[in-house]
PDB file of N, CA and C in Angstrom:
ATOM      1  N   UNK A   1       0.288  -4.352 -25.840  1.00  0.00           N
ATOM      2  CA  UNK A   1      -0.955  -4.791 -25.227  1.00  0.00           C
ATOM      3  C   UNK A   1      -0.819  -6.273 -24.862  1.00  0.00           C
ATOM      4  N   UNK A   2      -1.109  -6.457 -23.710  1.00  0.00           N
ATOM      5  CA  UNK A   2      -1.300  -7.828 -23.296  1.00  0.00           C
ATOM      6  C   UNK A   2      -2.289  -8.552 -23.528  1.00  0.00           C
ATOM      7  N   UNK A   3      -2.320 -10.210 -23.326  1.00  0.00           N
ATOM      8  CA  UNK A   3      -3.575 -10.854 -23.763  1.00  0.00           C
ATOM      9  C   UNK A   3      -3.824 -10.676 -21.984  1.00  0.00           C
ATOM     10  N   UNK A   4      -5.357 -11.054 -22.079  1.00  0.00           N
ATOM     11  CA  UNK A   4      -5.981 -10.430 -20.766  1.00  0.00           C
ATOM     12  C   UNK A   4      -6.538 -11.635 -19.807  1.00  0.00           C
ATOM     13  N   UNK A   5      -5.728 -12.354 -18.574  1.00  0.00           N
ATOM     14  CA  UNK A   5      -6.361 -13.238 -17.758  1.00  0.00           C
ATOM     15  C   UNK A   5      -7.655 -13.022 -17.173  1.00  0.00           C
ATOM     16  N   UNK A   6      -8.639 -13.706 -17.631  1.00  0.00           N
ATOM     17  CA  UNK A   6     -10.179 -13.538 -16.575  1.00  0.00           C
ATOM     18  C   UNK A   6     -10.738 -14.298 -15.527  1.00  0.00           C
ATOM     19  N   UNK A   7      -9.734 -15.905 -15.589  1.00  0.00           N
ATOM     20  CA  UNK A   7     -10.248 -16.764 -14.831  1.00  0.00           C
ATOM     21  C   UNK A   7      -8.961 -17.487 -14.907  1.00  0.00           C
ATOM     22  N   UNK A   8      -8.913 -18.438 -13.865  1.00  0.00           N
ATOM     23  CA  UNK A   8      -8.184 -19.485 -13.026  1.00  0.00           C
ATOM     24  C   UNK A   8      -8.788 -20.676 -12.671  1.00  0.00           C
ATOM     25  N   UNK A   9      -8.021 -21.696 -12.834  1.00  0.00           N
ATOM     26  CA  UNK A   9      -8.325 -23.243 -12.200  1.00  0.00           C
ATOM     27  C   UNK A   9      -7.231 -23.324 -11.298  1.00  0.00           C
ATOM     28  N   UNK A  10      -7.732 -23.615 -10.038  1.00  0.00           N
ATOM     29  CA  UNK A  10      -6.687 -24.006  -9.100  1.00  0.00           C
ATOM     30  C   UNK A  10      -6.651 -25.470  -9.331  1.00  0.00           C
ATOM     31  N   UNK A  11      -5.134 -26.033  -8.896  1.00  0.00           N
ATOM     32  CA  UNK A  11      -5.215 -27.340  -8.752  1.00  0.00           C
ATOM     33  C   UNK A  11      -5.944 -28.255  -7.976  1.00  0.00           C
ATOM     34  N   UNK A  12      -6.534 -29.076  -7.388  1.00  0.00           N
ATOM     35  CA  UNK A  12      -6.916 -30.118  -6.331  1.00  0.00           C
ATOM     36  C   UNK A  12      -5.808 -30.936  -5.457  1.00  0.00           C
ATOM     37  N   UNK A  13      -5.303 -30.387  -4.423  1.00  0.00           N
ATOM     38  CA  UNK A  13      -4.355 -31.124  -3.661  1.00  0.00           C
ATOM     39  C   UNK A  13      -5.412 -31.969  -2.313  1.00  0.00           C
ATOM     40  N   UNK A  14      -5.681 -33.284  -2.611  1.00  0.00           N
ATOM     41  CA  UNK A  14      -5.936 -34.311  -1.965  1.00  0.00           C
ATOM     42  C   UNK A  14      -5.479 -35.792  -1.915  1.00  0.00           C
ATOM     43  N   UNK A  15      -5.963 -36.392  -0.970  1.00  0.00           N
ATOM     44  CA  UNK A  15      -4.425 -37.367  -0.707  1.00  0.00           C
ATOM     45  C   UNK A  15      -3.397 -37.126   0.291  1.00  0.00           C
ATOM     46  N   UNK A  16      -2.615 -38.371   0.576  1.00  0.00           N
ATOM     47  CA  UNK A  16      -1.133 -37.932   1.200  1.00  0.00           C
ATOM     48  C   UNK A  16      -0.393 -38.460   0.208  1.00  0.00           C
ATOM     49  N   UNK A  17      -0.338 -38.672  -1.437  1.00  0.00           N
ATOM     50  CA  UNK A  17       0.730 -38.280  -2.039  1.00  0.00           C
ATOM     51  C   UNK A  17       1.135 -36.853  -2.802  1.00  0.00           C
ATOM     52  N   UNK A  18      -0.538 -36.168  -2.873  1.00  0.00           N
ATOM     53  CA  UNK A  18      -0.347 -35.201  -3.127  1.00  0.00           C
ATOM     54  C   UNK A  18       0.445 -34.110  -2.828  1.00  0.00           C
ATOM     55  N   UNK A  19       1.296 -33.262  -3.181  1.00  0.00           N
ATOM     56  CA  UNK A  19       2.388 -32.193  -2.405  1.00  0.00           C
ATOM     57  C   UNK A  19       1.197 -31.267  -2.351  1.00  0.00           C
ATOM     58  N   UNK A  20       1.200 -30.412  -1.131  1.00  0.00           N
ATOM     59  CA  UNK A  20       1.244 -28.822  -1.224  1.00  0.00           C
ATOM     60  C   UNK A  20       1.652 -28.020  -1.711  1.00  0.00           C
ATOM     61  N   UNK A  21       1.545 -27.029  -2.384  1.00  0.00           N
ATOM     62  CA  UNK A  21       2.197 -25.718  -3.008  1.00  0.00           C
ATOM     63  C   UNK A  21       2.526 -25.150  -1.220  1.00  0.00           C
ATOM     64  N   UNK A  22       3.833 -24.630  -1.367  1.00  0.00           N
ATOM     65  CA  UNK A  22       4.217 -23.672  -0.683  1.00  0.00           C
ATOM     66  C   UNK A  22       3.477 -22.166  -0.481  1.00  0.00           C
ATOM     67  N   UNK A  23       3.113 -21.591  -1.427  1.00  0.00           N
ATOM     68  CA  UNK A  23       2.579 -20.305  -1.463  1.00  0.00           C
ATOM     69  C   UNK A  23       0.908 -20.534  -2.493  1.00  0.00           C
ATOM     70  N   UNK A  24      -0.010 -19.768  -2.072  1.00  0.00           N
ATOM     71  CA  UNK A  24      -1.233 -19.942  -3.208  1.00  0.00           C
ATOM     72  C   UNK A  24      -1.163 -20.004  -4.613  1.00  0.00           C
ATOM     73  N   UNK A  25      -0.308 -18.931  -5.326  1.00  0.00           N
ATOM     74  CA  UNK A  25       0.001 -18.741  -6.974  1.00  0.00           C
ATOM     75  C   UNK A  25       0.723 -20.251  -7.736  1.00  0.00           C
ATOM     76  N   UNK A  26       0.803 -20.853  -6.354  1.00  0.00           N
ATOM     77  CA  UNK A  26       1.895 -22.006  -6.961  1.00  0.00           C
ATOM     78  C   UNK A  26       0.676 -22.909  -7.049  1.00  0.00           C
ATOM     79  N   UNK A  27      -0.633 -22.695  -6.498  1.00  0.00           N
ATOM     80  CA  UNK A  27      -1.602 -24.072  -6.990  1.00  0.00           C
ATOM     81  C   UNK A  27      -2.116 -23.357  -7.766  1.00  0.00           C
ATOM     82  N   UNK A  28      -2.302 -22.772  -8.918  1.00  0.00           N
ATOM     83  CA  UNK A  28      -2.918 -22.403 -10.230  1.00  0.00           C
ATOM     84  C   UNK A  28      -2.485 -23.337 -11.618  1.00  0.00           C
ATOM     85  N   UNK A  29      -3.296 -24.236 -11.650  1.00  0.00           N
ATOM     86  CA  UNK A  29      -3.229 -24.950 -12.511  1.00  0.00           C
ATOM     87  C   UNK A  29      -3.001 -24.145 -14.349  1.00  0.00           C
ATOM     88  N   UNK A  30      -4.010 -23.743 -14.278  1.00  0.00           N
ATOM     89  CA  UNK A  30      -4.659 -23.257 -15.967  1.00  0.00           C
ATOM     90  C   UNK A  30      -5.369 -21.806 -15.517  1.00  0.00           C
ATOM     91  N   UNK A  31      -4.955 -20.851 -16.818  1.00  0.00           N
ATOM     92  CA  UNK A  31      -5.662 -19.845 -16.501  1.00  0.00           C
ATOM     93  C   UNK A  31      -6.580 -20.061 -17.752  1.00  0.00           C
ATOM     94  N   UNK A  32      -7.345 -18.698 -18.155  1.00  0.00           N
ATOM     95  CA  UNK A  32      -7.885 -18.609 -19.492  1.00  0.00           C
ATOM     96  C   UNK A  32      -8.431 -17.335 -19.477  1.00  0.00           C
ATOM     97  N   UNK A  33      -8.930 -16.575 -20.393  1.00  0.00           N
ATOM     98  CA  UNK A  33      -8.874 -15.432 -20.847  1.00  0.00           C
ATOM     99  C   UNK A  33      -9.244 -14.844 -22.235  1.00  0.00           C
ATOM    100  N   UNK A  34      -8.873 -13.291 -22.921  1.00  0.00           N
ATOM    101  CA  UNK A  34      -8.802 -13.185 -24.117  1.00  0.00           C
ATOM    102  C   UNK A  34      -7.773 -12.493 -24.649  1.00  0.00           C
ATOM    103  N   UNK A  35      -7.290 -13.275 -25.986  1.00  0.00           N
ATOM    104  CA  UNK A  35      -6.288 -12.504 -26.449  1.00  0.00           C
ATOM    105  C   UNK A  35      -6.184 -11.281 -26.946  1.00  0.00           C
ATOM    106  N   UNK A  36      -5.144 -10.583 -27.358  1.00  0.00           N
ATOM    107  CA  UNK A  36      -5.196  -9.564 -28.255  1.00  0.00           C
ATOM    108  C   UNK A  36      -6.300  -9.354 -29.536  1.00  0.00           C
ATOM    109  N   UNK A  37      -6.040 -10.415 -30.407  1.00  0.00           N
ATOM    110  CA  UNK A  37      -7.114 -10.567 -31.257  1.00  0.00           C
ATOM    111  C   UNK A  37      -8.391 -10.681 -31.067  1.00  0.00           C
ATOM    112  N   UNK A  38      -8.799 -10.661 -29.643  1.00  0.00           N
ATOM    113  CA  UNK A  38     -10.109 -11.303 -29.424  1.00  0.00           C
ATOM    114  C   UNK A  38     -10.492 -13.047 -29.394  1.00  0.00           C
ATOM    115  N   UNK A  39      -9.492 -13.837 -29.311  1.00  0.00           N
ATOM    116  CA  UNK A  39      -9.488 -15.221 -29.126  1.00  0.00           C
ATOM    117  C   UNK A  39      -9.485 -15.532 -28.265  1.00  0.00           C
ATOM    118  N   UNK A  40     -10.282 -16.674 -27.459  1.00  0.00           N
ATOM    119  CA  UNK A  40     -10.824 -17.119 -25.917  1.00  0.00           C
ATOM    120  C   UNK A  40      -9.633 -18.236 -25.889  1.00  0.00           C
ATOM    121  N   UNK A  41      -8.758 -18.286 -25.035  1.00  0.00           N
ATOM    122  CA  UNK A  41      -7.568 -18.868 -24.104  1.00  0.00           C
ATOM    123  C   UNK A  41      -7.972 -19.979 -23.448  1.00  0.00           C
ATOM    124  N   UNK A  42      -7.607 -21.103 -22.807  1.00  0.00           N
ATOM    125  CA  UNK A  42      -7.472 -21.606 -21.609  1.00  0.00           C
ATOM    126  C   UNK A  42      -6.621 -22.483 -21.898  1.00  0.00           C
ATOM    127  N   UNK A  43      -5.234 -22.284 -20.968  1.00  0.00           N
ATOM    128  CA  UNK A  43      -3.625 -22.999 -21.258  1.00  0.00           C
ATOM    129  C   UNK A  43      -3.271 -23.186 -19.923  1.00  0.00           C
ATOM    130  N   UNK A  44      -2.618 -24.772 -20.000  1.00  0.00           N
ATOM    131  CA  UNK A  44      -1.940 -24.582 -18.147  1.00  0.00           C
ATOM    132  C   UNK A  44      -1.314 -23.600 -17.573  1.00  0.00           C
ATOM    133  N   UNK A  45      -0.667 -23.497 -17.227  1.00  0.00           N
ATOM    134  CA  UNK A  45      -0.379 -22.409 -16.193  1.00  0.00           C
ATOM    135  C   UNK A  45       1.431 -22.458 -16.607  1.00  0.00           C
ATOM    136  N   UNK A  46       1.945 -23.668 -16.915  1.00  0.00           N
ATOM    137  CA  UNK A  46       2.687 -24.266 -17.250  1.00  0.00           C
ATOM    138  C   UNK A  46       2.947 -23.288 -18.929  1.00  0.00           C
ATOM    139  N   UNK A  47       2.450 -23.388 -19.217  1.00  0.00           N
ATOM    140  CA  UNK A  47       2.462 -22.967 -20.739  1.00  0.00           C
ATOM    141  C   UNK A  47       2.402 -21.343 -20.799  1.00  0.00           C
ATOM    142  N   UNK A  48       1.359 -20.586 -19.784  1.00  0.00           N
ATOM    143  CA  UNK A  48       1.303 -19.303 -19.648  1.00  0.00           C
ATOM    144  C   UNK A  48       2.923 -19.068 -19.274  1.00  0.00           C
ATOM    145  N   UNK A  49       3.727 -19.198 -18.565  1.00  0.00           N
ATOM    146  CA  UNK A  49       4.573 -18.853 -17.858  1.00  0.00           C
ATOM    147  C   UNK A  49       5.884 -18.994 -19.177  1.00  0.00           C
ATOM    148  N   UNK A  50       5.858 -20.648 -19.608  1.00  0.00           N
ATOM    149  CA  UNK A  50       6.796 -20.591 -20.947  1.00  0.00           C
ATOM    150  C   UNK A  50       6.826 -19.204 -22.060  1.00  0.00           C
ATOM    151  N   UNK A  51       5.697 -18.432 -22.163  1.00  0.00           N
ATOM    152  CA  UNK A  51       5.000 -17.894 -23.182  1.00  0.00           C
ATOM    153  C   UNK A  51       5.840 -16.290 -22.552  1.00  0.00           C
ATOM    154  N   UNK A  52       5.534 -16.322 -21.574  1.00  0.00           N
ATOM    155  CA  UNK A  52       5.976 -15.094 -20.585  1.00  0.00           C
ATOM    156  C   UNK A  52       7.582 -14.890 -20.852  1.00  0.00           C
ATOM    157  N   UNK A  53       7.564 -16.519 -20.064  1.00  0.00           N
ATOM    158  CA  UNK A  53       9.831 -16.279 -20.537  1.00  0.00           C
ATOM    159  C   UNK A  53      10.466 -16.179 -21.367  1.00  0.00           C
ATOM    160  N   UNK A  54       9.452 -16.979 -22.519  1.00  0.00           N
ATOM    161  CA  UNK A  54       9.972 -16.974 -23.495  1.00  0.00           C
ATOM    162  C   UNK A  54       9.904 -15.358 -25.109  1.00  0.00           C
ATOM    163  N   UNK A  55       9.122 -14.851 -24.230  1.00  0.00           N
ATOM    164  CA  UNK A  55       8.613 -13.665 -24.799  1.00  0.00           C
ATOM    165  C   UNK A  55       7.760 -13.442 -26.228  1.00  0.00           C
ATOM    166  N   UNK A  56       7.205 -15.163 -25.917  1.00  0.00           N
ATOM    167  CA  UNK A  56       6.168 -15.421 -26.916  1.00  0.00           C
ATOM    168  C   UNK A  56       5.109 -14.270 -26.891  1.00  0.00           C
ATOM    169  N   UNK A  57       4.539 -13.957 -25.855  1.00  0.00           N
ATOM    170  CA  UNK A  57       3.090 -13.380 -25.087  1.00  0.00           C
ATOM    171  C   UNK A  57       3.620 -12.978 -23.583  1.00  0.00           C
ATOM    172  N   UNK A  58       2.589 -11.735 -23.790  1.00  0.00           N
ATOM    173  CA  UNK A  58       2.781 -10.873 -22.410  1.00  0.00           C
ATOM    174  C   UNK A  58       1.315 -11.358 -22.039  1.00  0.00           C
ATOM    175  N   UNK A  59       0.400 -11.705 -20.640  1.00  0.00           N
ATOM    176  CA  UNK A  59      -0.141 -11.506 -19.948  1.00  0.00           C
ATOM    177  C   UNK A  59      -0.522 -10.690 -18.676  1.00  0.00           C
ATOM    178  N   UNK A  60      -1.603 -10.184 -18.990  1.00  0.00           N
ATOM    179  CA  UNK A  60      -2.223  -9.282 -17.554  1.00  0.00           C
ATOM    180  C   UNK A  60      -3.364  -9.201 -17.075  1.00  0.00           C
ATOM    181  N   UNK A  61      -3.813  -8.934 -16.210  1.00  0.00           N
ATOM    182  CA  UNK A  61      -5.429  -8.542 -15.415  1.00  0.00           C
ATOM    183  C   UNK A  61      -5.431  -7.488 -15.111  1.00  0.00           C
ATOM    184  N   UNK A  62      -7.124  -6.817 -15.050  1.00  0.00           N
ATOM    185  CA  UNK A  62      -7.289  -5.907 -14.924  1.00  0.00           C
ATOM    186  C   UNK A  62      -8.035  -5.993 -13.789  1.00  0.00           C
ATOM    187  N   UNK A  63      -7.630  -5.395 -12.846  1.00  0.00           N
ATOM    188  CA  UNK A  63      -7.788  -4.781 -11.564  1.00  0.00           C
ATOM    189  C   UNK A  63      -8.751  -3.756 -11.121  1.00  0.00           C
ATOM    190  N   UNK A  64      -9.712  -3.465 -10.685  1.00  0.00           N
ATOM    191  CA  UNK A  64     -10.253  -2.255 -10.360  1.00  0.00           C
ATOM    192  C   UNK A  64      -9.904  -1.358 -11.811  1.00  0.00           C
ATOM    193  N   UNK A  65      -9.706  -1.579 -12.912  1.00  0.00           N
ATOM    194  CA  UNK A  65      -9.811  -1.073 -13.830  1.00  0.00           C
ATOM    195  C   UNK A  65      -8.187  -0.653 -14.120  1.00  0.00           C
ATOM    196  N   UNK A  66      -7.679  -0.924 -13.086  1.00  0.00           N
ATOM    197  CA  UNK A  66      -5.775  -1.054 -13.078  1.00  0.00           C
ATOM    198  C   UNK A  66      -5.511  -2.492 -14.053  1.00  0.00           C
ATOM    199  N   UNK A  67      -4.180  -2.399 -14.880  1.00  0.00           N
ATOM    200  CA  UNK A  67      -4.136  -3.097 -15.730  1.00  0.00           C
ATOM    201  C   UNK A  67      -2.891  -3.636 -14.743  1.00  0.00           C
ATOM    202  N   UNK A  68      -2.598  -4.976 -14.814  1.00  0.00           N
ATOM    203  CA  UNK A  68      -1.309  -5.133 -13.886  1.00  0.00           C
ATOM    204  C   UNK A  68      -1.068  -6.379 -14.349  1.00  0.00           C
ATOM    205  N   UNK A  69       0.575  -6.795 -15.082  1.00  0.00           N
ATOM    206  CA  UNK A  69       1.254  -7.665 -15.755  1.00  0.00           C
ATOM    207  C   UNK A  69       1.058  -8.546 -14.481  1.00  0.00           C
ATOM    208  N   UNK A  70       1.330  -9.873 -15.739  1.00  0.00           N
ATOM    209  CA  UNK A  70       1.465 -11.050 -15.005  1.00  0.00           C
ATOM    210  C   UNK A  70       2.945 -11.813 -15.685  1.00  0.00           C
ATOM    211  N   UNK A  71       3.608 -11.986 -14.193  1.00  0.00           N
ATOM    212  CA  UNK A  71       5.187 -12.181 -14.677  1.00  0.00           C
ATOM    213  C   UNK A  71       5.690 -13.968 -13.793  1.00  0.00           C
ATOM    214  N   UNK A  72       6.131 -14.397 -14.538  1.00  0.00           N
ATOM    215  CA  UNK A  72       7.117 -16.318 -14.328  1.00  0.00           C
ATOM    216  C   UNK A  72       8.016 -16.129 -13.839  1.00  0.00           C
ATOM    217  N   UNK A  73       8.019 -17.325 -13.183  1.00  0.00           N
ATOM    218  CA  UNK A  73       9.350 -17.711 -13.094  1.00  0.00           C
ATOM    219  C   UNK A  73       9.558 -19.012 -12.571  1.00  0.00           C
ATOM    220  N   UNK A  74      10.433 -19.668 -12.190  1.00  0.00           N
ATOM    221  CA  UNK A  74      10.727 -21.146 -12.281  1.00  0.00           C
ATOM    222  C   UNK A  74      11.158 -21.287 -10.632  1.00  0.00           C
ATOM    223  N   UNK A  75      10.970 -22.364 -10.033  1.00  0.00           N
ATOM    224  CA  UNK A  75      11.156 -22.999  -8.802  1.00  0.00           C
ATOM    225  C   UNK A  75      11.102 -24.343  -9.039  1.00  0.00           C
ATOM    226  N   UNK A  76      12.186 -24.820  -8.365  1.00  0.00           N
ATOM    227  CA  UNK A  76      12.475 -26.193  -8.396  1.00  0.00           C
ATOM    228  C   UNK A  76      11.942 -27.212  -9.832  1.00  0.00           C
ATOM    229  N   UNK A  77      12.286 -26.006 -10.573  1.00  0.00           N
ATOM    230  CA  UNK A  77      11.873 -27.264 -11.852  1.00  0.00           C
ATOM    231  C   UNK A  77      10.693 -26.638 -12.445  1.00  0.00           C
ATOM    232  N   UNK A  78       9.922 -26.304 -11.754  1.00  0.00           N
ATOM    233  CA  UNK A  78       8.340 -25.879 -12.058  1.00  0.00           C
ATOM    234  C   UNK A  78       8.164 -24.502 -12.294  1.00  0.00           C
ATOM    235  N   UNK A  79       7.565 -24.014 -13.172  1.00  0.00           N
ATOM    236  CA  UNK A  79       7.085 -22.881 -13.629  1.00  0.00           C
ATOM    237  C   UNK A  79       5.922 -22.281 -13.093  1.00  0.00           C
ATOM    238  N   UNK A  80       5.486 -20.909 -12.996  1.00  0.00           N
ATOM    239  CA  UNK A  80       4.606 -20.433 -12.069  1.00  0.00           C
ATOM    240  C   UNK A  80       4.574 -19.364 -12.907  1.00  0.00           C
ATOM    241  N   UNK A  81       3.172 -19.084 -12.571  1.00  0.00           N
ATOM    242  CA  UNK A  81       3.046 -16.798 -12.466  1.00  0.00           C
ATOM    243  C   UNK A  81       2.145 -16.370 -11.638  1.00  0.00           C
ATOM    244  N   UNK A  82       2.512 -15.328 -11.913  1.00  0.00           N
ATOM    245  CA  UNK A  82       1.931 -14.262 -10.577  1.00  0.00           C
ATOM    246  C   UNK A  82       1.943 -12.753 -11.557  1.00  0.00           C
ATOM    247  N   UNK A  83       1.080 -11.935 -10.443  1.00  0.00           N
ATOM    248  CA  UNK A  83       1.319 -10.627 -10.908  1.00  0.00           C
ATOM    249  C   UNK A  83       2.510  -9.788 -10.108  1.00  0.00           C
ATOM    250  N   UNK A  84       2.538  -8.901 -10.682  1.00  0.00           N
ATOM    251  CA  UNK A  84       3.660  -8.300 -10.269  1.00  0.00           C
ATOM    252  C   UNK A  84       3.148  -7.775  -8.927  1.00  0.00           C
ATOM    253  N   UNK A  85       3.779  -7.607  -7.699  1.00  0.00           N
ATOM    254  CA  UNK A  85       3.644  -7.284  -6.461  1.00  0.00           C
ATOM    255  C   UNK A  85       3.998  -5.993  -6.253  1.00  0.00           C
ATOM    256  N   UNK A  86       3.173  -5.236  -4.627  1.00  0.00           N
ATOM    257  CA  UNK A  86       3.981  -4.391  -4.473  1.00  0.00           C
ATOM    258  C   UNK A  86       3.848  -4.523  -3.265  1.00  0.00           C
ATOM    259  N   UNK A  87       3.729  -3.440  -2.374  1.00  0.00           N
ATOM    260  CA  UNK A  87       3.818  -3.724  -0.576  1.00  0.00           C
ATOM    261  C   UNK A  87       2.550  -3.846  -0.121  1.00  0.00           C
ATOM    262  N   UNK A  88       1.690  -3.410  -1.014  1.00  0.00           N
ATOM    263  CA  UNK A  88       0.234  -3.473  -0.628  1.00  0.00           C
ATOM    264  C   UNK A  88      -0.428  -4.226  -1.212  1.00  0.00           C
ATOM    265  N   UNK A  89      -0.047  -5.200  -2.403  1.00  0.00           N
ATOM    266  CA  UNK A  89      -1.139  -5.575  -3.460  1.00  0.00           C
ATOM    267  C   UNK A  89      -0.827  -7.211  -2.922  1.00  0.00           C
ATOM    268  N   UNK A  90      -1.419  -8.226  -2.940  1.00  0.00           N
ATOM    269  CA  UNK A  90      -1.128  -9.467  -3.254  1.00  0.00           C
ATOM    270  C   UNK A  90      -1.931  -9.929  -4.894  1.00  0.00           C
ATOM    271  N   UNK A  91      -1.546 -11.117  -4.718  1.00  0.00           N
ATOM    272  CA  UNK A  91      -1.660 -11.414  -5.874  1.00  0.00           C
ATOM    273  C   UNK A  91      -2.978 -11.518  -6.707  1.00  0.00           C
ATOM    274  N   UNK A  92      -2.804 -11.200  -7.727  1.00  0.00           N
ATOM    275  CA  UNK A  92      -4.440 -10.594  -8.047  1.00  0.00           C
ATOM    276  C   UNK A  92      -5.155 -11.272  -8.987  1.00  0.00           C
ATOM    277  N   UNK A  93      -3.957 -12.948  -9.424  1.00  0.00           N
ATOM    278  CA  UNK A  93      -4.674 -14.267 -10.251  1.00  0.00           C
ATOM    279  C   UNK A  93      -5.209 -14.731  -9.078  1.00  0.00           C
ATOM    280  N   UNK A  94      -5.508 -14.893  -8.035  1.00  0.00           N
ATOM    281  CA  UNK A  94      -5.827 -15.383  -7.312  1.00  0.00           C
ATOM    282  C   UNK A  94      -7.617 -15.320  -6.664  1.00  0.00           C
ATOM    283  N   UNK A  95      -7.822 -13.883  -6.894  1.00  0.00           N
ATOM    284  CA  UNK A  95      -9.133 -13.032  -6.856  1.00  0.00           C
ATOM    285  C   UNK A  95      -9.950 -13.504  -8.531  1.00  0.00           C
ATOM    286  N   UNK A  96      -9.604 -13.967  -9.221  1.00  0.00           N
ATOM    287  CA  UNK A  96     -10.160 -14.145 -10.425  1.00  0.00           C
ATOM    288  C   UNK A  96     -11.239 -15.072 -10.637  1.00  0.00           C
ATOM    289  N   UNK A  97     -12.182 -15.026 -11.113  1.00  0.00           N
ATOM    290  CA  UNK A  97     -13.670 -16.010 -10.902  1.00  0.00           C
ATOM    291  C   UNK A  97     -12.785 -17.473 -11.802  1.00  0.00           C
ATOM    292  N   UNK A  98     -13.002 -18.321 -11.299  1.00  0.00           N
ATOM    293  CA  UNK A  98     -12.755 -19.817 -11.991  1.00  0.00           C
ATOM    294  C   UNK A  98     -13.645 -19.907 -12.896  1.00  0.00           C
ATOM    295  N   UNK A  99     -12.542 -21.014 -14.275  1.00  0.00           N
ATOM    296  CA  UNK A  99     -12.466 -21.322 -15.174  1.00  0.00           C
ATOM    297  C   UNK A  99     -14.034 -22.359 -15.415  1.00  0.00           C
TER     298      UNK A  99
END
């Protein structure tokens, strides 16, 4: 059983020193959620993803009542997640009511 994402903080990219994220999943700052135990979450995004690779903690959302993992991985240094994709789905931290 996974602990369960319910909400998202996107980052704030303003400024011209600020970078852009390349893709949307890459500006998700912090998610938050509940755990297995029933314990209320909110960890950077940074930390979700360590937790993932490191096979501390599995994360997922539930979808239309579809349960669908949320899986890391690293780019240029930086850590990210997303849910798992398919040809039809985009990403479904993204649809999540903020933190």
């Amino acid at each position: 059983m996974a602990s369960q994402i319910t909400c998202i903080t996107k980052l704030r990219f303003t400024g011209v020193t600020n970078l852009r994220p390349e893709s949307s999943h890459e500006a998700i700052g912090r998610v938050g959620g509940v755990r297995v135990d029933g314990e209320r979450f909110n960890i950077a995004r940074q930390q979700c993803a360590d937790d993932i690779l490191n096979g501390v903690e599995s994360y997922g959302v539930i979808v239309d009542g579809v349960q669908m993992s949320a899986t890391a991985y690293e780019k240029n240094g930086e850590k990210f997640i997303r849910t798992k994709l398919s040809k039809k789905q985009v990403d479904h931290l993204l649809s999540l009511d903020p933190c």
